[in-house]
N, C-alpha and C. Protein backbone atom coordinates (compact mmCIF):
# COMPACT_ATOMS: atom_id res chain seq x y z
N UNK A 1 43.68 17.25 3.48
CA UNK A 1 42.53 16.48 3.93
C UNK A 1 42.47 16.55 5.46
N UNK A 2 41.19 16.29 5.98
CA UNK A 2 41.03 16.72 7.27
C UNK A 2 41.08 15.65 7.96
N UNK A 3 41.78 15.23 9.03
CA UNK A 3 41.76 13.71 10.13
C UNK A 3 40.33 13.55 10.45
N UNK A 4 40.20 12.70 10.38
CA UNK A 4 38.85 12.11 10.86
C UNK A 4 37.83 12.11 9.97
N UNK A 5 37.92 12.55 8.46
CA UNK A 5 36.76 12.73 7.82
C UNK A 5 36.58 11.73 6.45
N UNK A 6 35.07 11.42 6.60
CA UNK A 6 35.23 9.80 5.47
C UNK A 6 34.84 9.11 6.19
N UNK A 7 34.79 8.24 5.88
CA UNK A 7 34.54 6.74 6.41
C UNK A 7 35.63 5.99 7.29
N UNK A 8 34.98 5.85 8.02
CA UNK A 8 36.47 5.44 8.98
C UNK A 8 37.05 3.89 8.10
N UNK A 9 38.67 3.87 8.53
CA UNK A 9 39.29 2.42 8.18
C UNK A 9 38.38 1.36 8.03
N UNK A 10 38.24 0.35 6.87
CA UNK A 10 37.46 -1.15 7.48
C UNK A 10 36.02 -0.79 7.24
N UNK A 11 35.58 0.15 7.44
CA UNK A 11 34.01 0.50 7.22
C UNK A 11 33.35 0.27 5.36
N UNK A 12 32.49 -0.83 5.84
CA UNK A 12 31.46 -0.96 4.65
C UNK A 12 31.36 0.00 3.99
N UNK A 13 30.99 -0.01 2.25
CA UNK A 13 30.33 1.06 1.37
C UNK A 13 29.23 0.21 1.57
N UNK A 14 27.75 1.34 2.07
CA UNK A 14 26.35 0.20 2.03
C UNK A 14 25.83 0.31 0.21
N UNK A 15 26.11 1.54 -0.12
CA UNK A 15 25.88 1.67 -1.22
C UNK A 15 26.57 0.77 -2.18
N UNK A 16 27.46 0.98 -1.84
CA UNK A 16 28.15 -0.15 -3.60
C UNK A 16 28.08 -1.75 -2.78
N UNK A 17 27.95 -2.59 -1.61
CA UNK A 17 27.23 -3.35 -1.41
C UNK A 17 25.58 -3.52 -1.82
N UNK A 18 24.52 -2.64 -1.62
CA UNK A 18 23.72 -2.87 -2.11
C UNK A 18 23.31 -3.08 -3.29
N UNK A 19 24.63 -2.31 -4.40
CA UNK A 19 24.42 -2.29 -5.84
C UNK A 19 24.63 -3.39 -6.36
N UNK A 20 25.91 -4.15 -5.62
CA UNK A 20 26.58 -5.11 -6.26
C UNK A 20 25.50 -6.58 -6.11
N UNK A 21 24.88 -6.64 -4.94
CA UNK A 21 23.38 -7.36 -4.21
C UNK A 21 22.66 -7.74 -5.88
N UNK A 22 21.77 -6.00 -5.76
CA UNK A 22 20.98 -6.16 -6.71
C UNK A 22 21.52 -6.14 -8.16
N UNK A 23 23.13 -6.02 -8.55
CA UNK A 23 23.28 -6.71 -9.89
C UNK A 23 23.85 -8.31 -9.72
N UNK A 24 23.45 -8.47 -8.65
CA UNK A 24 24.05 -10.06 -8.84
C UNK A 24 22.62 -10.97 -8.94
N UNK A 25 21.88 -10.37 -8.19
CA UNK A 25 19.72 -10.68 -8.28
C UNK A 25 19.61 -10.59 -10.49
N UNK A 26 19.96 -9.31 -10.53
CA UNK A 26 19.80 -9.27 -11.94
C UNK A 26 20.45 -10.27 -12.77
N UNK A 27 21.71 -10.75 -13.04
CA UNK A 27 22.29 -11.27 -13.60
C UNK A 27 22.34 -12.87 -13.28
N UNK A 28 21.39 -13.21 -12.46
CA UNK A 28 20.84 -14.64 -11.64
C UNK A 28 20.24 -14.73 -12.67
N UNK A 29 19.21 -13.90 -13.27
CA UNK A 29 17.82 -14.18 -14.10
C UNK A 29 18.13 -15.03 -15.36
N UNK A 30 20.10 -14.72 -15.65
CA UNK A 30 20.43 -14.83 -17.10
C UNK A 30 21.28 -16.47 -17.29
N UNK A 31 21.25 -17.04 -15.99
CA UNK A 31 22.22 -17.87 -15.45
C UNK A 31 21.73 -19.25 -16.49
N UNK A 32 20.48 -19.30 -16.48
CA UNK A 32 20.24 -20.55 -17.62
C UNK A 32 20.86 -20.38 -19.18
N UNK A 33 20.57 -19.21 -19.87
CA UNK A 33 20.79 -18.66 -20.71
C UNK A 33 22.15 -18.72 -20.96
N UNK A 34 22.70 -18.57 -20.31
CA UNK A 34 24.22 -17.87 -20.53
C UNK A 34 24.52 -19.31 -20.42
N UNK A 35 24.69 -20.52 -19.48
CA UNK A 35 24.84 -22.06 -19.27
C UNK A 35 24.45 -22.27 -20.98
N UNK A 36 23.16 -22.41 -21.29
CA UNK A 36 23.37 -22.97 -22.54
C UNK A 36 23.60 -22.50 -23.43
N UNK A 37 24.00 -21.06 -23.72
CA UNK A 37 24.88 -20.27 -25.04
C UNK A 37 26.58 -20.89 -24.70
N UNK A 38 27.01 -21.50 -23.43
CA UNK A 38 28.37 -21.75 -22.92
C UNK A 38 28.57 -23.50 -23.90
N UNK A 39 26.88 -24.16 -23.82
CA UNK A 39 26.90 -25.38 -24.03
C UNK A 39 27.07 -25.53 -25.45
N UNK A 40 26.46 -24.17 -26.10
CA UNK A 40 26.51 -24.76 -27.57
C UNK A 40 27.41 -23.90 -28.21
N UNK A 41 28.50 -22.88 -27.30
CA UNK A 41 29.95 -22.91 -28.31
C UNK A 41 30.52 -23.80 -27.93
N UNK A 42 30.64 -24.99 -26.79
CA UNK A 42 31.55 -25.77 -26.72
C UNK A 42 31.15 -26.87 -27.63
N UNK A 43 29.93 -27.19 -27.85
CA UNK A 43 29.69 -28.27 -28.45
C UNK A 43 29.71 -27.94 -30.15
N UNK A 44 29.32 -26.87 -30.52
CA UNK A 44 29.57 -26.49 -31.68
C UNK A 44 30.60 -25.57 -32.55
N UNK A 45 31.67 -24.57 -31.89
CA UNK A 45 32.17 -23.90 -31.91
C UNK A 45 33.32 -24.49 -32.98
N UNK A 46 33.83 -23.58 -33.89
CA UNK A 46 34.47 -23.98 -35.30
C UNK A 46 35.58 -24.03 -34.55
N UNK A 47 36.46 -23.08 -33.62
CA UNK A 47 37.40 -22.12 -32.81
C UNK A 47 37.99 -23.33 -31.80
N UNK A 48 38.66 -24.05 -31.85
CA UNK A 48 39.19 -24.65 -30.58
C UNK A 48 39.27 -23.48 -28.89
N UNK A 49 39.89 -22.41 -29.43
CA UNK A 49 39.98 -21.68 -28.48
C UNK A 49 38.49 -21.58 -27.70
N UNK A 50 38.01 -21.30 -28.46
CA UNK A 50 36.23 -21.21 -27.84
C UNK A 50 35.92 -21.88 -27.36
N UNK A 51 35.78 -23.34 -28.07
CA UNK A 51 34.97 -24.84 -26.76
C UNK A 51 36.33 -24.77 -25.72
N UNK A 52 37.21 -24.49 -25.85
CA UNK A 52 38.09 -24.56 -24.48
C UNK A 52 37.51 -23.61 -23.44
N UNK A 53 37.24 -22.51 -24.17
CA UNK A 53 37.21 -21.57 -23.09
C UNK A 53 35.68 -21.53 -22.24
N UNK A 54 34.81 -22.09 -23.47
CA UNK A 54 33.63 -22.24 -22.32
C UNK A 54 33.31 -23.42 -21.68
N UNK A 55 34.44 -24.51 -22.33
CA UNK A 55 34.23 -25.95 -21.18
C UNK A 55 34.73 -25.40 -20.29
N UNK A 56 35.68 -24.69 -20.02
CA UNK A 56 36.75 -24.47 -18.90
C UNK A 56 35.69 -23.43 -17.96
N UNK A 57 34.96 -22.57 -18.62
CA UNK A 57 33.98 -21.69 -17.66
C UNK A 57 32.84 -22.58 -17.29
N UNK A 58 32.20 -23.55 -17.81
CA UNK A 58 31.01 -24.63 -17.34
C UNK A 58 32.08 -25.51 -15.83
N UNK A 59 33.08 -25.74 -16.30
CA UNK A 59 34.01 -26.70 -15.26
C UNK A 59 33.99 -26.00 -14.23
N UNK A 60 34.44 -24.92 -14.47
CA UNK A 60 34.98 -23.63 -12.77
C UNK A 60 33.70 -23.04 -12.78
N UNK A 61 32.03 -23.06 -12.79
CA UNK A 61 30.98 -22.17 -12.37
C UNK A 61 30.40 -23.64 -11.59
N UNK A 62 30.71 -24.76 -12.03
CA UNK A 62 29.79 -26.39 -12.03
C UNK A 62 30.94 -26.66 -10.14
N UNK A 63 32.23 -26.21 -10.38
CA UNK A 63 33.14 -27.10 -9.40
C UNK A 63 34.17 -25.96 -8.83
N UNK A 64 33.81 -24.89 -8.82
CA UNK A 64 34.67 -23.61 -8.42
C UNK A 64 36.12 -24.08 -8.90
């Protein structure tokens, strides 16, 4: 490999920043949706494991 060639140390990807931008714009759209598919395995879910796991994802998205 040749010194100096690439992206220097520390330097931004603008590209996979911009991608990651516009899939986070995309996946905003789904944020209600996905909240209440979270609400009704916890509230209905046969699976203990399940209402745990999506109270525990409503708790840490609601309170980091």
């Amino acid at each position: 490999m040749r010194e100096d060639s690439g992206r220097p140390a520390g330097a931004v990807n603008n590209a996979t920043s911009e991608f990651k931008f516009k899939l986070s714009e995309l996946a905003r759209e789904y944020t209600n949706d996905a909240l209440d598919t979270l609400v009704e395995v916890m509230q209905s879910s046969q699976s203990d494991s399940a209402r745990i796991a999506a109270a525990t994802a409503i708790l840490d998205r609601g309170y980091g």
